[in-house]
Protein backbone atom coordinates (compact mmCIF):
# COMPACT_ATOMS: atom_id res chain seq x y z
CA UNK A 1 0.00 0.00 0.00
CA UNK A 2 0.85 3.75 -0.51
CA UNK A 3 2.48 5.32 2.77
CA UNK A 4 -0.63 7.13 4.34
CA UNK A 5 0.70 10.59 3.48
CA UNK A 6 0.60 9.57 -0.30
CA UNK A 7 -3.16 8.32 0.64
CA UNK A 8 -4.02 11.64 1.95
CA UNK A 9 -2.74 13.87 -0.11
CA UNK A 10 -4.44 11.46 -3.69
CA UNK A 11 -7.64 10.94 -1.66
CA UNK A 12 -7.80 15.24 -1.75
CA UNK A 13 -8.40 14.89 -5.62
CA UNK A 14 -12.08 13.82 -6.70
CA UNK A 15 -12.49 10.92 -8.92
CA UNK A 16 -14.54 12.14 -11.65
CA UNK A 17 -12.37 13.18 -14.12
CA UNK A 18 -12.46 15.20 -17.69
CA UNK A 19 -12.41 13.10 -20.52
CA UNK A 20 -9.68 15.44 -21.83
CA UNK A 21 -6.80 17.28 -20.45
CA UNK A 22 -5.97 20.88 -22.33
CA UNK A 23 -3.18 22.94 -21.44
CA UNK A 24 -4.14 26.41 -21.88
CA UNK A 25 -1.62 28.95 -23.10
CA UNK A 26 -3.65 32.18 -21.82
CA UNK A 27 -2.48 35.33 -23.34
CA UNK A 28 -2.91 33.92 -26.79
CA UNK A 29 -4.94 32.68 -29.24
CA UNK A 30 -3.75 28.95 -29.31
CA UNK A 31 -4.66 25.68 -26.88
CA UNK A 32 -3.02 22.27 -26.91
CA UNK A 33 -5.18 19.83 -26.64
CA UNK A 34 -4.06 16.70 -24.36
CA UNK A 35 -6.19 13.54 -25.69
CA UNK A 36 -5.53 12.02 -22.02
CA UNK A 37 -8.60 9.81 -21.58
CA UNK A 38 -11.05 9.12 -18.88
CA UNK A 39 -10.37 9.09 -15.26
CA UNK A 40 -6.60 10.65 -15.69
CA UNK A 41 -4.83 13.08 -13.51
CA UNK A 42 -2.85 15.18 -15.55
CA UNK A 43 -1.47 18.29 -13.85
CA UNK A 44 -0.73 16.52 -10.63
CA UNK A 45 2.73 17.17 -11.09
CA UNK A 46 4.02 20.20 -13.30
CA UNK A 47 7.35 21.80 -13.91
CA UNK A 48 8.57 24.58 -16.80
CA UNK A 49 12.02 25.46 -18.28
CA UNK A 50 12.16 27.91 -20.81
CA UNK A 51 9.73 27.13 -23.33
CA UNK A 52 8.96 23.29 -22.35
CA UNK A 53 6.43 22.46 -19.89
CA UNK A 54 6.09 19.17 -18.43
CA UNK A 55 2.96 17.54 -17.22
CA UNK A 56 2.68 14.88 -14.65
CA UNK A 57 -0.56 12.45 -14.81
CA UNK A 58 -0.05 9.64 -12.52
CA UNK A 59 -3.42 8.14 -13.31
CA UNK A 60 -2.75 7.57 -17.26
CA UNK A 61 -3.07 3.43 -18.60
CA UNK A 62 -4.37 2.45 -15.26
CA UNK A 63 -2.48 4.03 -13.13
CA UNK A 64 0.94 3.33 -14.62
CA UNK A 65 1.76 7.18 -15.46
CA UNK A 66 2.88 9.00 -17.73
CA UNK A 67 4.55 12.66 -18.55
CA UNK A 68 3.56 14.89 -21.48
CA UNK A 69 5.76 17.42 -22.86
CA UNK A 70 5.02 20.50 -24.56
CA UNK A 71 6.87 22.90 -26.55
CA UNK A 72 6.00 26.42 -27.69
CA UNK A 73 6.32 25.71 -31.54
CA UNK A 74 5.05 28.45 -33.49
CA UNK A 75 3.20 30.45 -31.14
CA UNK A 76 1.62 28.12 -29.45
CA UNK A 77 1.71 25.10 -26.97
CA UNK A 78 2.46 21.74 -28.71
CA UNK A 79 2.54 18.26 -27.15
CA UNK A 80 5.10 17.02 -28.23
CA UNK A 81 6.45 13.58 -26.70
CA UNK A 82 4.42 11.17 -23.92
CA UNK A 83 6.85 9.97 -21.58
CA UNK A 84 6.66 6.25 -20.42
CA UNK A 85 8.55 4.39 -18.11
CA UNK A 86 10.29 0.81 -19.84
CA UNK A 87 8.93 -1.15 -16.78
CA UNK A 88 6.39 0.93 -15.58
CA UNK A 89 3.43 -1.39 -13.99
CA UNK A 90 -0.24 -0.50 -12.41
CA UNK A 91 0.40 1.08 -9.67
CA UNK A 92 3.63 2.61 -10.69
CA UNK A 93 1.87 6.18 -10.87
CA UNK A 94 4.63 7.89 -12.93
CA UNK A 95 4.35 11.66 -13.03
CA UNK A 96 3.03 12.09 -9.11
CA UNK A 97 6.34 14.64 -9.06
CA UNK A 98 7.85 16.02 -12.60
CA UNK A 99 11.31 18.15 -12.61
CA UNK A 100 13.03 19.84 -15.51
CA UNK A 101 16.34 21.67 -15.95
CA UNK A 102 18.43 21.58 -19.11
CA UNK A 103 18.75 18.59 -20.63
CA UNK A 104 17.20 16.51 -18.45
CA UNK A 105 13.50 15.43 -17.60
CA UNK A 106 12.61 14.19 -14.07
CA UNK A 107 9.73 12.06 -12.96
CA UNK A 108 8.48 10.01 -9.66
CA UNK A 109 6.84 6.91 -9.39
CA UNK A 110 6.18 6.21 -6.01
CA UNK A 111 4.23 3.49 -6.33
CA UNK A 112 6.76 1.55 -7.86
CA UNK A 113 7.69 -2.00 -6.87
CA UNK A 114 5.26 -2.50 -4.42
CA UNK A 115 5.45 1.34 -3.23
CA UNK A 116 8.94 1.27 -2.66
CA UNK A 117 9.42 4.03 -5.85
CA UNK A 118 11.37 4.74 -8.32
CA UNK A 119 12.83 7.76 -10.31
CA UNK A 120 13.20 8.03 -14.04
CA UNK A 121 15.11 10.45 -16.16
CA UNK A 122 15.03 11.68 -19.94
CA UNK A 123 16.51 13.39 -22.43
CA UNK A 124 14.70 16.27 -23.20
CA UNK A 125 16.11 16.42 -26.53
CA UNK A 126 15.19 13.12 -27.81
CA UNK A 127 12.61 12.08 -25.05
CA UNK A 128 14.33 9.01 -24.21
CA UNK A 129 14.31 7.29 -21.19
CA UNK A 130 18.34 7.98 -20.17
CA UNK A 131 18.07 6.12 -15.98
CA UNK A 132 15.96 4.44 -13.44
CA UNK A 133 17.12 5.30 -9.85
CA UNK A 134 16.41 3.29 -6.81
CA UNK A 135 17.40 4.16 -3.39
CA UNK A 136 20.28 1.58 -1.79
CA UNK A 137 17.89 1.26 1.42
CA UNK A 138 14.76 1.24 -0.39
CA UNK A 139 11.70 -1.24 1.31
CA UNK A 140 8.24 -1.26 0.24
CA UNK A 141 6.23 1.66 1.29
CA UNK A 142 9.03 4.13 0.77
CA UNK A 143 7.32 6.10 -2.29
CA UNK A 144 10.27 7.41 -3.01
CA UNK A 145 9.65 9.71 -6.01
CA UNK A 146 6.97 11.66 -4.36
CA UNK A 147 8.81 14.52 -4.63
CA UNK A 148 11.13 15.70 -7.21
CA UNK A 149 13.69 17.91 -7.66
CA UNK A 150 16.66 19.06 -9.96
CA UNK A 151 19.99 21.12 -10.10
CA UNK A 152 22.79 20.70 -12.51
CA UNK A 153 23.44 16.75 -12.37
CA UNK A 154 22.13 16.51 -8.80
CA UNK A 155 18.36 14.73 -8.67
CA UNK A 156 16.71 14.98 -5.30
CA UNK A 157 14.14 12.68 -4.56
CA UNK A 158 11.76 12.16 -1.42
CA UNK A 159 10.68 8.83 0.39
CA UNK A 160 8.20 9.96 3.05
CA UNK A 161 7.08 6.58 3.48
CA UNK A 162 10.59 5.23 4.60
CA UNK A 163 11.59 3.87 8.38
CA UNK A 164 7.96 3.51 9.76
CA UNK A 165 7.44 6.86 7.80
CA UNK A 166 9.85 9.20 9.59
CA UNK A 167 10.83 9.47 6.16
CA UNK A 168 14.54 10.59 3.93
CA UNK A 169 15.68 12.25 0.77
CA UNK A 170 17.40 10.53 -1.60
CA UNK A 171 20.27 12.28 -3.77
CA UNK A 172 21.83 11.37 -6.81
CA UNK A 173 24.17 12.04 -9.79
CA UNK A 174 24.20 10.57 -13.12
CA UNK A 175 26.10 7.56 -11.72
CA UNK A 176 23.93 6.51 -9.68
CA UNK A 177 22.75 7.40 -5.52
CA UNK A 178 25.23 9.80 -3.66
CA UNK A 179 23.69 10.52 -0.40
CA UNK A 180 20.66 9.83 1.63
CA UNK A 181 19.17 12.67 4.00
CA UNK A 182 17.08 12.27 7.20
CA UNK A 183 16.28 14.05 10.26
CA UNK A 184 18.00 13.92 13.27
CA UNK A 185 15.24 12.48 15.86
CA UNK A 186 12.42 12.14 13.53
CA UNK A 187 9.75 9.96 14.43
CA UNK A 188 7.44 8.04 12.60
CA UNK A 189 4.59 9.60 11.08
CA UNK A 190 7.04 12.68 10.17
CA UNK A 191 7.08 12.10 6.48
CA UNK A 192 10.43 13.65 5.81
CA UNK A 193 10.49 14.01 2.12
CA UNK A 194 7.20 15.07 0.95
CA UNK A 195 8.44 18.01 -0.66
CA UNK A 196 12.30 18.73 -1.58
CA UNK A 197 13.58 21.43 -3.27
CA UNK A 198 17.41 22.54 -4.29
CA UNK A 199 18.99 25.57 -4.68
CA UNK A 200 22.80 26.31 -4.62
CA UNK A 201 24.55 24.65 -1.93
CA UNK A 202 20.95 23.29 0.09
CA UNK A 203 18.82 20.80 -0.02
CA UNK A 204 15.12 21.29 1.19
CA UNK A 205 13.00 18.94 2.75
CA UNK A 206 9.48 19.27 4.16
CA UNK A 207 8.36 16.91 6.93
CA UNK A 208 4.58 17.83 7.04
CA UNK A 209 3.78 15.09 10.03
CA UNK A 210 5.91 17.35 11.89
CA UNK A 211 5.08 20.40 10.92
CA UNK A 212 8.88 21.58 10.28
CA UNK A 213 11.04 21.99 7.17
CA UNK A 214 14.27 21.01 7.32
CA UNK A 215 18.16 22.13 5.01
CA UNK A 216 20.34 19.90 4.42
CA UNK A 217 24.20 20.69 3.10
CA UNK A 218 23.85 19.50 -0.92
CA UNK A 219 27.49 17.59 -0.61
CA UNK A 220 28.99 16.14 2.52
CA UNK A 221 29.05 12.24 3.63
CA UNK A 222 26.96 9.57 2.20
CA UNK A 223 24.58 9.65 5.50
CA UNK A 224 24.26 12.92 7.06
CA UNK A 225 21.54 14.82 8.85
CA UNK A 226 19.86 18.20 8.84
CA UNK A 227 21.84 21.90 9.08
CA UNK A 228 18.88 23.31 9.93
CA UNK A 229 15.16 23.29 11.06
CA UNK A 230 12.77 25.45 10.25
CA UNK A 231 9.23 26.00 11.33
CA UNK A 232 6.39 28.89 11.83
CA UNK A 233 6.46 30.71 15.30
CA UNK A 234 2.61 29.67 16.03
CA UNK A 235 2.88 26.37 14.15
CA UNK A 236 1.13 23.22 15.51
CA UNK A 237 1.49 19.62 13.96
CA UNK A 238 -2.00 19.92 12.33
CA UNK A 239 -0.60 23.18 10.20
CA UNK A 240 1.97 20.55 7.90
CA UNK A 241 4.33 22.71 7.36
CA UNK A 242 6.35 21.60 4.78
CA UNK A 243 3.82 19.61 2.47
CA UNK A 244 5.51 22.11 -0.23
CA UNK A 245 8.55 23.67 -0.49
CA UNK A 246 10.63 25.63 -2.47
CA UNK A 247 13.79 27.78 -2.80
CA UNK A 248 15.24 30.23 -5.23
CA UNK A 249 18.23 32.42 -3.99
CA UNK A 250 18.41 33.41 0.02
CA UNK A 251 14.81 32.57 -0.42
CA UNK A 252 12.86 29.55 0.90
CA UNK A 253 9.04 28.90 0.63
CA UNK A 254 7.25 26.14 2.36
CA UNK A 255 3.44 25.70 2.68
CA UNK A 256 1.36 24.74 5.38
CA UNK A 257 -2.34 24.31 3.94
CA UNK A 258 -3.44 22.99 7.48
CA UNK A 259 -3.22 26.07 9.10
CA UNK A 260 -6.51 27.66 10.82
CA UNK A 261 -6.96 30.86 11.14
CA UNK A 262 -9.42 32.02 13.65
CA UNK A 263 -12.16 30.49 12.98
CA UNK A 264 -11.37 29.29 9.36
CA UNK A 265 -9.52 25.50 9.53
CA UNK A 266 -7.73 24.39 7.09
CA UNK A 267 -7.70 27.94 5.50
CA UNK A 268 -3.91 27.78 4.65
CA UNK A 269 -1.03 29.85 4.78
CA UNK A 270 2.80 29.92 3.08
CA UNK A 271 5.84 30.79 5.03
CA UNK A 272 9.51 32.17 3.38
CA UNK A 273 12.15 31.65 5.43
CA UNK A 274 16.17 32.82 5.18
CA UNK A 275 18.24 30.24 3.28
CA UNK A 276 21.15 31.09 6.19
CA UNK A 277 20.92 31.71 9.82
CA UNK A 278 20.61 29.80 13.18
CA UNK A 279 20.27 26.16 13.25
CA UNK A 280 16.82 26.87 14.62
CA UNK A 281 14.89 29.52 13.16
CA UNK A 282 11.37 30.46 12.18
CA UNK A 283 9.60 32.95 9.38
CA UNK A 284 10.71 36.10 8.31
CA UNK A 285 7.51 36.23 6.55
CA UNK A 286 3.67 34.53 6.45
CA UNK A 287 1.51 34.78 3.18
CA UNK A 288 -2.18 34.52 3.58
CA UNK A 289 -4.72 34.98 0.79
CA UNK A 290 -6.69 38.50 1.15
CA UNK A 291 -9.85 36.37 0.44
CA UNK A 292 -9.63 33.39 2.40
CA UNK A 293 -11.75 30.88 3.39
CA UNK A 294 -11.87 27.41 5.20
CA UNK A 295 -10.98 24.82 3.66
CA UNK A 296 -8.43 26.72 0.82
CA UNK A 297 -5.44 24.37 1.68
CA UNK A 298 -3.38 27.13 0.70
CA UNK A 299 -0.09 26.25 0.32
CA UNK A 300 -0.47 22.98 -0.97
CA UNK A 301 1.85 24.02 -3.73
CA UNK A 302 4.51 26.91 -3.88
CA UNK A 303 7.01 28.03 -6.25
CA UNK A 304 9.38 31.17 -6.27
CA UNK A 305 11.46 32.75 -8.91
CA UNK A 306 13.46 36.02 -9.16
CA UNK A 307 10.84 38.41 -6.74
CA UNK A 308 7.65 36.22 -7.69
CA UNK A 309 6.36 33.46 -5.09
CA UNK A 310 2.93 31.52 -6.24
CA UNK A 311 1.14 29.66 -3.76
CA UNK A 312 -1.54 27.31 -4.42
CA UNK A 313 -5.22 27.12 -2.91
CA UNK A 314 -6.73 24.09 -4.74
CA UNK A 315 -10.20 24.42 -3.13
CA UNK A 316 -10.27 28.30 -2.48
CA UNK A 317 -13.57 29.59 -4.01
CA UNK A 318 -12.39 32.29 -7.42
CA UNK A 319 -15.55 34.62 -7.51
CA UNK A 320 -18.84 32.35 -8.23
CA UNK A 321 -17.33 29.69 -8.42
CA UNK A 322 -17.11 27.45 -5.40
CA UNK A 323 -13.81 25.69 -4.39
CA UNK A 324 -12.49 25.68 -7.89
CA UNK A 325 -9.17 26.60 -6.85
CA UNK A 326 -6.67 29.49 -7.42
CA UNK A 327 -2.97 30.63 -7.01
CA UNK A 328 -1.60 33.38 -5.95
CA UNK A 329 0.87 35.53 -6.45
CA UNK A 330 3.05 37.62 -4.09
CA UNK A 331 5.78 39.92 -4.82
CA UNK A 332 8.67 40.23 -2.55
CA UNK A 333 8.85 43.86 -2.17
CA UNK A 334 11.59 43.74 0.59
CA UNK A 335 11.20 40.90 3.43
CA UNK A 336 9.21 40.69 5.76
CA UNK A 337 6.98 42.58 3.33
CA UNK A 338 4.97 40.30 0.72
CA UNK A 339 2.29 41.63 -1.38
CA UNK A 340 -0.60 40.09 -2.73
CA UNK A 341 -0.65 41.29 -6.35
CA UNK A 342 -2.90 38.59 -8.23
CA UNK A 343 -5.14 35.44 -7.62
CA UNK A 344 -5.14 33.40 -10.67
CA UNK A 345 -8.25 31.07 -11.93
CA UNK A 346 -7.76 28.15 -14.45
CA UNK A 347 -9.88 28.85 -17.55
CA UNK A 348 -11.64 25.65 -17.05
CA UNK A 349 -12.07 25.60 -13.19
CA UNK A 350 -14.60 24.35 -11.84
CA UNK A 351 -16.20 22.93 -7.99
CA UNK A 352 -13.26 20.35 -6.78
CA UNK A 353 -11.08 20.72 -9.99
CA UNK A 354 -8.11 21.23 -7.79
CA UNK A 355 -6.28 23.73 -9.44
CA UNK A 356 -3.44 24.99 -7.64
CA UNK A 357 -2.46 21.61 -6.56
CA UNK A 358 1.11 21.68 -8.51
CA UNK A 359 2.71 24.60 -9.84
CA UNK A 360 5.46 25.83 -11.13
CA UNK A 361 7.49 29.50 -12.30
CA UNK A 362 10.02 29.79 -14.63
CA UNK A 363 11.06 33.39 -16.30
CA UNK A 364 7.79 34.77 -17.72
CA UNK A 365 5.72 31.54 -17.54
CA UNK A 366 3.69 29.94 -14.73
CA UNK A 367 2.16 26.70 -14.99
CA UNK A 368 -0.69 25.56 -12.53
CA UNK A 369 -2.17 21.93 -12.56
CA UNK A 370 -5.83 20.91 -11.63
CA UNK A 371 -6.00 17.22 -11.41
CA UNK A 372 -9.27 17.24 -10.48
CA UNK A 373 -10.15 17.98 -14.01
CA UNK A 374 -7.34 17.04 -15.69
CA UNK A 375 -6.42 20.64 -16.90
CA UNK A 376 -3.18 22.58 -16.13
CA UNK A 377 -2.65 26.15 -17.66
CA UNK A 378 0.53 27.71 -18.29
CA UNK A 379 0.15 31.37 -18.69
CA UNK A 380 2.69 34.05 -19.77
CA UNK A 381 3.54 36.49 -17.01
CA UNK A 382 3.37 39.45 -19.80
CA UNK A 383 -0.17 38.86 -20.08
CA UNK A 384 -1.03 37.52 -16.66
CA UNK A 385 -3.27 40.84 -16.50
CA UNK A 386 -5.54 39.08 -18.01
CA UNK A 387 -6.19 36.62 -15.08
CA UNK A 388 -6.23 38.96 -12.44
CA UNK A 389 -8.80 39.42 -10.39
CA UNK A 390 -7.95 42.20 -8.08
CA UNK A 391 -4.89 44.30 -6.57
CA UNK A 392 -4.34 43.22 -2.70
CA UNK A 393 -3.05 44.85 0.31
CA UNK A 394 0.02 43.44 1.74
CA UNK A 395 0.21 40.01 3.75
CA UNK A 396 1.02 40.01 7.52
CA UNK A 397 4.14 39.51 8.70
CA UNK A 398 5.29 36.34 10.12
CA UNK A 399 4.40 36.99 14.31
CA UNK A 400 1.61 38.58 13.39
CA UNK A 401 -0.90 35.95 15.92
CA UNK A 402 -1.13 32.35 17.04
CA UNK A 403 -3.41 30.03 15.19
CA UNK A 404 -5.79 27.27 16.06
CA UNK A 405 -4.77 23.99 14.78
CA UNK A 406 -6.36 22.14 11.85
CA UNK A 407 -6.02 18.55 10.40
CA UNK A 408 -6.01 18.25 7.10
């Protein structure tokens, strides 16, 4: 079986699916069409380098996966390779976490070998298949591959499922595994490895079960533990902290869509953090949507890039319609300091289409998946105007007040 944190966070998703998956280029006068099939779950995982965006739909041929590709070709989205693993069984669910950087193509399959995972690589030039990674220690219920992440030729991979589900990050080169990560005095149920992100010389991990995120140095011994741990100044284990991360510069983002606030469970909030500091250390600065409501799960997703950070809400209610989903964006205008400046609808949204769930920022584009209908949208930041729904005050800063706790 799936380690329970994979259960929770596929049993958030409805089951009643789009016959069709279409990846929206908004801004322009072009749509790619993504002949996907019943009952699929494309835009569970997304990622975007320059002008290729990848598409993660674990639910494809019965649950075996698969990644679709896209190119902008001629002014306008084109799919242009689906991405199958050589061994890829039911069950494998290839795609639950897609990476990209350069030449390379990333993609998890956590349910892999009786839910022990696997990663696979491409080329992206030629769209084949180029490695299948496996961690050294890897047992059945590991997932590892539920999170991806790439810099350079250094894959990150999480296993929240492994040791009794106190969970580790896998790293590895194009050789083969280099390292594994895991927290110092983690306990079971911690789910270290949910979300990972690199940047630079760090390693993220988020360890939702308890509620913390953790660094870890990118090179160093084969088995080391964390360099720091980070978590919210009100948190409580019901917040998950850490069930997204993500870093860009001196810059990390983590989500913790569990988070109540008064009155309002499981309304959500995202937290940056300082890339350097004391072992120990909390915010230095708490996102909340303007608009919020219970039962947003914002910051299920986050991604940052240059001064932009884009949260996900994948059941926040967009204007009439209700729990559709959004992201937002925030501008770092000088930390503490975030402003709201945009909450983003898919153009297909619906009631429990999920969108929000993954996303993703690279230079002017920003990709957003909704799994729940099998749509994800990438839309140019140039003419993100367009998707705007109103200009926002700024968020409050990171000790602003305590919060109730909320499971999720």
């Amino acid at each position: 079986m799936l380690s329970s944190f994979t259960h929770r966070r596929i049993a958030s998703l409805t089951t009643a699916l789009a016959a069709l998956a279409t990846l929206s280029a908004t801004g322009s006068a072009s749509a790619a069409t993504l002949g996907a099939g019943p009952n699929t779950e494309a835009g569970y995982g997304v990622a975007t380098d320059g002008n290729t965006v990848v598409v993660g739909d674990p639910g494809a041929l019965g649950d075996k996966g698969a990644v679709e590709v896209f190119d902008w070709v001629a002014g306008t989205w084109t799919r242009t390779a689906t991405l199958i693993a050589a061994d890829v069984t039911a069950g494998d669910r290839l795609g639950a976490s897609v990476a990209i950087q350069g030449d390379t193509i990333v993609a998890g399959a956590p349910g892999h070998a009786g839910d022990q995972g696997a990663i696979y690589t491409f080329a992206r030039a030629d769209r084949s298949q180029t490695a299948e990674l496996t961690a050294g220690a890897g047992a059945p219920g590991d997932a590892l591959g539920t999170s991806v992440a790439i810099d350079g030729d250094t894959v990150v991979a999480g296993a929240p499922g492994h040791d009794a589900g106190r969970g580790a990050v896998a790293l590895f080169d194009r050789t083969g595994q280099t390292a594994e990560l895991a927290a110092d005095g983690g306990a079971p149920g911690d789910h270290a490895g949910a979300a990972v992100a690199i940047g630079g010389d760090t390693v993220v991990a988020g360890a939702p079960g308890a509620d913390v995120v953790y660094t870890f140095a990118r090179t160093g011994p084969a088995t080391r533990t964390q360099t720091a741990s980070l978590t919210s100044s009100a948190g409580r284990p019901s917040d998950r902290l850490g069930a997204a991360v993500a870093i860009d510069g001196d810059t990390i983002v983590a989500g913790a869509p569990g988070t109540a606030i008064g009155a309002a469970s499981d309304r959500g909030v995202a937290y940056t953090f300082s890339r350097t500091g004391p072992a120990d250390r909390t915010q230095t600065a708490e996102l909340v949507a303007t608009d919020g409501r219970t039962n947003d799960l914002l910051g299920t997703s986050v991604a940052i890039a240059g001064g932009t950070i884009l949260v996900g809400a994948p059941l926040h209610q967009a204007g009439a319609r209700s729990g559709g989903g959004a992201v937002l964006e925030f501008a770092i205008d000088g930390q503490p300091l975030l402003t709201q400046t945009a909450e983003l609808a898919g153009p297909r949204a619906r009631r429990q289409s999920d969108y929000g769930f993954s996303v993703a920022l690279a230079g002017d584009t920003l990709v957003a998946g909704a799994p729940g209908a099998g749509v994800a949208t990438v839309v140019s930041r140039a003419a993100a105007a367009t998707v705007r729904r109103r200009k926002h005050g700024p968020a409050r800063r990171g000790s602003a007040r305590r919060r109730t706790s909320a499971a999720t």
